[in-house]
C-alpha atoms as a PDB file:
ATOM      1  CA  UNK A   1       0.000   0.000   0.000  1.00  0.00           C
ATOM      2  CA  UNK A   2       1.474   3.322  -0.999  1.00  0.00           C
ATOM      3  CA  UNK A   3      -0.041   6.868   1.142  1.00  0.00           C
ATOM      4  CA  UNK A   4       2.132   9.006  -1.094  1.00  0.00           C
ATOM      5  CA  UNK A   5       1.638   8.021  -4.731  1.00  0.00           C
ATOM      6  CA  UNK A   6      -2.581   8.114  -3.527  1.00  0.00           C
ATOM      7  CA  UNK A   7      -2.616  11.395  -2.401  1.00  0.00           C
ATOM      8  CA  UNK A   8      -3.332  12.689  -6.245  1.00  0.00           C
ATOM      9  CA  UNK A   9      -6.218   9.965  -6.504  1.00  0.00           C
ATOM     10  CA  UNK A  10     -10.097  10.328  -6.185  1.00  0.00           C
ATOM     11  CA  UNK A  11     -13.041   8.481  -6.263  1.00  0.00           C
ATOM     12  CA  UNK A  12     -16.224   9.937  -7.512  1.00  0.00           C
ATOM     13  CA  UNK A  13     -19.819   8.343  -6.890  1.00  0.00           C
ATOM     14  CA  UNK A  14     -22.781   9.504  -8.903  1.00  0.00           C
ATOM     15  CA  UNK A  15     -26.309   7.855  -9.131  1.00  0.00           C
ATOM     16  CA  UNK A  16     -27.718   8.253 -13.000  1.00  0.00           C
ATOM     17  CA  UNK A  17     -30.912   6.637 -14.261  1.00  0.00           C
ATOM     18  CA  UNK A  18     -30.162   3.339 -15.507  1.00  0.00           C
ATOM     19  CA  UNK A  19     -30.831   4.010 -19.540  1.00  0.00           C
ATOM     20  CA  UNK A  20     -27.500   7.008 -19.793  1.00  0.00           C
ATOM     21  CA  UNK A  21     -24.848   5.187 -17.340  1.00  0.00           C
ATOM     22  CA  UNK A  22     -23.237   3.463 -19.870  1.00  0.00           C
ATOM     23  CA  UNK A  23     -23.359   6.926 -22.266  1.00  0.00           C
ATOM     24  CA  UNK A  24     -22.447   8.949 -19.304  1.00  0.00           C
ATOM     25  CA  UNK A  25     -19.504   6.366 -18.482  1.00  0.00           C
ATOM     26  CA  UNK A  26     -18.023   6.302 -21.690  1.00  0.00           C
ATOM     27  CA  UNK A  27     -17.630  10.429 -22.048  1.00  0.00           C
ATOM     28  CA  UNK A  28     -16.376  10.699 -18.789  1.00  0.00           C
ATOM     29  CA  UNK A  29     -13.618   8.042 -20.355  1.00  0.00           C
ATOM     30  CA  UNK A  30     -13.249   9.664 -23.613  1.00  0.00           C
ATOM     31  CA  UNK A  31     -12.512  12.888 -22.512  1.00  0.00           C
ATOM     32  CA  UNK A  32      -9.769  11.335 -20.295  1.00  0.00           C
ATOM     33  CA  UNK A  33     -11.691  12.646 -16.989  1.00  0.00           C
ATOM     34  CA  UNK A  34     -11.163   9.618 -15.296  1.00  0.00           C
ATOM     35  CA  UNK A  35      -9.494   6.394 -15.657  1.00  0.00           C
ATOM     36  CA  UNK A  36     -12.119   3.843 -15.044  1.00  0.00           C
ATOM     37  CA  UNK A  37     -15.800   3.946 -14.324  1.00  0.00           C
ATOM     38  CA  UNK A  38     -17.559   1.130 -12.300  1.00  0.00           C
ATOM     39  CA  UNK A  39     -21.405   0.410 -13.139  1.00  0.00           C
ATOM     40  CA  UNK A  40     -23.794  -1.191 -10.271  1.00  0.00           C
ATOM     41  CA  UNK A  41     -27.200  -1.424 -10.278  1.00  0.00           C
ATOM     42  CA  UNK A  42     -28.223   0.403  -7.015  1.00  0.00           C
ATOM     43  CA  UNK A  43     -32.017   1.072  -5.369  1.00  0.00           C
ATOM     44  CA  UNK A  44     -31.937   4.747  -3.802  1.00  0.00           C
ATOM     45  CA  UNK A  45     -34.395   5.661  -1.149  1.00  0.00           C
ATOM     46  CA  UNK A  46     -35.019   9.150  -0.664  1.00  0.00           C
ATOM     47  CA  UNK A  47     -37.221  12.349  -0.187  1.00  0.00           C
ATOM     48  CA  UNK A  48     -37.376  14.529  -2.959  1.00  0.00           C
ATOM     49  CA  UNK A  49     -39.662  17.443  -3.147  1.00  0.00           C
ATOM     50  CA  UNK A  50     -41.247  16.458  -0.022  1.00  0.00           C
ATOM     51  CA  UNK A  51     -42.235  12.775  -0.944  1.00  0.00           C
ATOM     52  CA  UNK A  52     -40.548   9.287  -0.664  1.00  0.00           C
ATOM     53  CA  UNK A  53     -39.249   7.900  -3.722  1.00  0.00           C
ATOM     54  CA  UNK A  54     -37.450   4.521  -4.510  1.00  0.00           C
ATOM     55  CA  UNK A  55     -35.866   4.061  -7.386  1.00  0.00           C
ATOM     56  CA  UNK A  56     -33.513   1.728  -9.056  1.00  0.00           C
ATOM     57  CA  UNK A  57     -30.493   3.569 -10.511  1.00  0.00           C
ATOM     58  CA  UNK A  58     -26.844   2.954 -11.676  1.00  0.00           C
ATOM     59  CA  UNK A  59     -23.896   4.077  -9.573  1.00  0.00           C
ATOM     60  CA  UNK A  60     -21.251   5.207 -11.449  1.00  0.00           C
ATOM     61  CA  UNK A  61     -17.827   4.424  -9.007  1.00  0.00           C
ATOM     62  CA  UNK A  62     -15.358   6.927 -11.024  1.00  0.00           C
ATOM     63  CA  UNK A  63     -11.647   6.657 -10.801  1.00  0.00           C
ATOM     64  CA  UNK A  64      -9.501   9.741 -11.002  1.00  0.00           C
ATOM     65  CA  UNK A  65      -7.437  12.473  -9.746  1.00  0.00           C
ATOM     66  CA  UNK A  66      -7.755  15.180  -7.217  1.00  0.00           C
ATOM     67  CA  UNK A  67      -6.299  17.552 -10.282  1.00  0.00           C
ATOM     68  CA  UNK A  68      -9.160  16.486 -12.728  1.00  0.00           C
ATOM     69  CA  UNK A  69     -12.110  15.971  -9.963  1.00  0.00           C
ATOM     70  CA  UNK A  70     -13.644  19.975 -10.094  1.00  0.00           C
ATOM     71  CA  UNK A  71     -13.606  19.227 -13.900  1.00  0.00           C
ATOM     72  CA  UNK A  72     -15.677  16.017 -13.540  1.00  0.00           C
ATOM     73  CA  UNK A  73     -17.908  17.103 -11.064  1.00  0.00           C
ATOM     74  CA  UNK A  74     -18.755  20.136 -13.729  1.00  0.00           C
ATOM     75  CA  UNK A  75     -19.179  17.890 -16.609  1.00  0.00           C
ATOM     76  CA  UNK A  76     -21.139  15.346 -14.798  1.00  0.00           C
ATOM     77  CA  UNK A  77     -23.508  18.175 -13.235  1.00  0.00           C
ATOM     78  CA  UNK A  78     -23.535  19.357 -16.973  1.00  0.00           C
ATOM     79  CA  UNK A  79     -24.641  16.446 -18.839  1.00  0.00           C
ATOM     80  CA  UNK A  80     -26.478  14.320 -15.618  1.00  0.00           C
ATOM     81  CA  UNK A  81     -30.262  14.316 -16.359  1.00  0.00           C
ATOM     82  CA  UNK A  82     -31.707  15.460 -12.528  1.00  0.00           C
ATOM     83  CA  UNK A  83     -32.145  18.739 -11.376  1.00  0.00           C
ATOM     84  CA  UNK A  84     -29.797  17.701  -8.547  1.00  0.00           C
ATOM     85  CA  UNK A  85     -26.745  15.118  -9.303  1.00  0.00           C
ATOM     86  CA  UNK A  86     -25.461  13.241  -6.737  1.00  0.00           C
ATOM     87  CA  UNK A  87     -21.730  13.243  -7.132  1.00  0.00           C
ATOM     88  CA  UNK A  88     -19.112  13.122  -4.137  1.00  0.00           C
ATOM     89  CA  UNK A  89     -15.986  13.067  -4.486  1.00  0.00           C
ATOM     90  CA  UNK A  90     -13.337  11.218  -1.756  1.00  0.00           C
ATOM     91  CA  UNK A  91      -9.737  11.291  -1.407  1.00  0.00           C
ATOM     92  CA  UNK A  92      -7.584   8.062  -1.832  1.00  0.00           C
ATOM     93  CA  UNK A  93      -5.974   7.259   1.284  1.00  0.00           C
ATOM     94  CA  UNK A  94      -3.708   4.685  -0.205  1.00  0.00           C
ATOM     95  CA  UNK A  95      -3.833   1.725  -2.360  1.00  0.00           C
ATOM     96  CA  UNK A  96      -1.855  -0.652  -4.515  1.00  0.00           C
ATOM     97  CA  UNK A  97       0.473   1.520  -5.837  1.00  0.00           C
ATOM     98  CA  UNK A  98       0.574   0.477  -9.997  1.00  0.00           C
ATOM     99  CA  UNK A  99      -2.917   1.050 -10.274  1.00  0.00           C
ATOM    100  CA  UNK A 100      -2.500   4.259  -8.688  1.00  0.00           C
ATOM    101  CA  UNK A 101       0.276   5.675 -10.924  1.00  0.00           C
ATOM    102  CA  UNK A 102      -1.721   3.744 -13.723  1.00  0.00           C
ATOM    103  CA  UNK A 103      -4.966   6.446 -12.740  1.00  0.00           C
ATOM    104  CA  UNK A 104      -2.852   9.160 -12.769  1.00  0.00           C
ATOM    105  CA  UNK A 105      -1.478   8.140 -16.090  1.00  0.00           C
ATOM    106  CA  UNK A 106      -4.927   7.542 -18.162  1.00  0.00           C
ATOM    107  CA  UNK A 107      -6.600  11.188 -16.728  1.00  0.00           C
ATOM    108  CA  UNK A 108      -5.905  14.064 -19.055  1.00  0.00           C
ATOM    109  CA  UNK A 109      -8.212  16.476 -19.173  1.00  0.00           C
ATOM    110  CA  UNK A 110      -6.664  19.224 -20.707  1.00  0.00           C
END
């Protein structure tokens, strides 16, 4: 496990409905905002405009850097279909240290 070669990694979580997370996955890839994108099926419960909802969504589990993560968060709040994306974005602590310089390598955004 390697703290210092993490510290320039990210990982982004952002619920989209089900029929754009593959779309939504592949831009974020093509324009080299992140390295890899996870897809899950998720159900969300939550209150929205003063009512319950349950939904079944897709999580998107993004893989990037801290440098490129204000850009994705703008480009996912962009292009994301709600009135109010989810996206949050959470520092690396460490990790295997290859696929960490390997992240770092496949994000250009620029």
């Amino acid at each position: 496990m390697n703290k210092k070669g993490s510290q320039g990694a990210m990982v982004v979580f952002c619920t989209v409905p089900s029929e754009v997370a593959r779309d939504i996955a592949g831009q974020i890839i093509d324009k080299k905002l992140a390295a890899c994108v996870n897809v899950f099926p998720v159900r969300s419960i939550f209150r929205w405009e003063g009512r319950i909802c349950d939904d079944t969504e897709e999580l998107l589990i993004i893989k990037t850097t801290c440098s490129a993560a204000d850009e994705l968060t703008k480009f996912l709040v962009s292009i994301h279909p709600y009135d109010l994306p989810e996206v949050l974005c959470l520092p690396v602590m460490s990790g295997h240290e290859e696929f960490l310089n390997w992240v770092a390598g496949e994000v250009d955004f620029n």
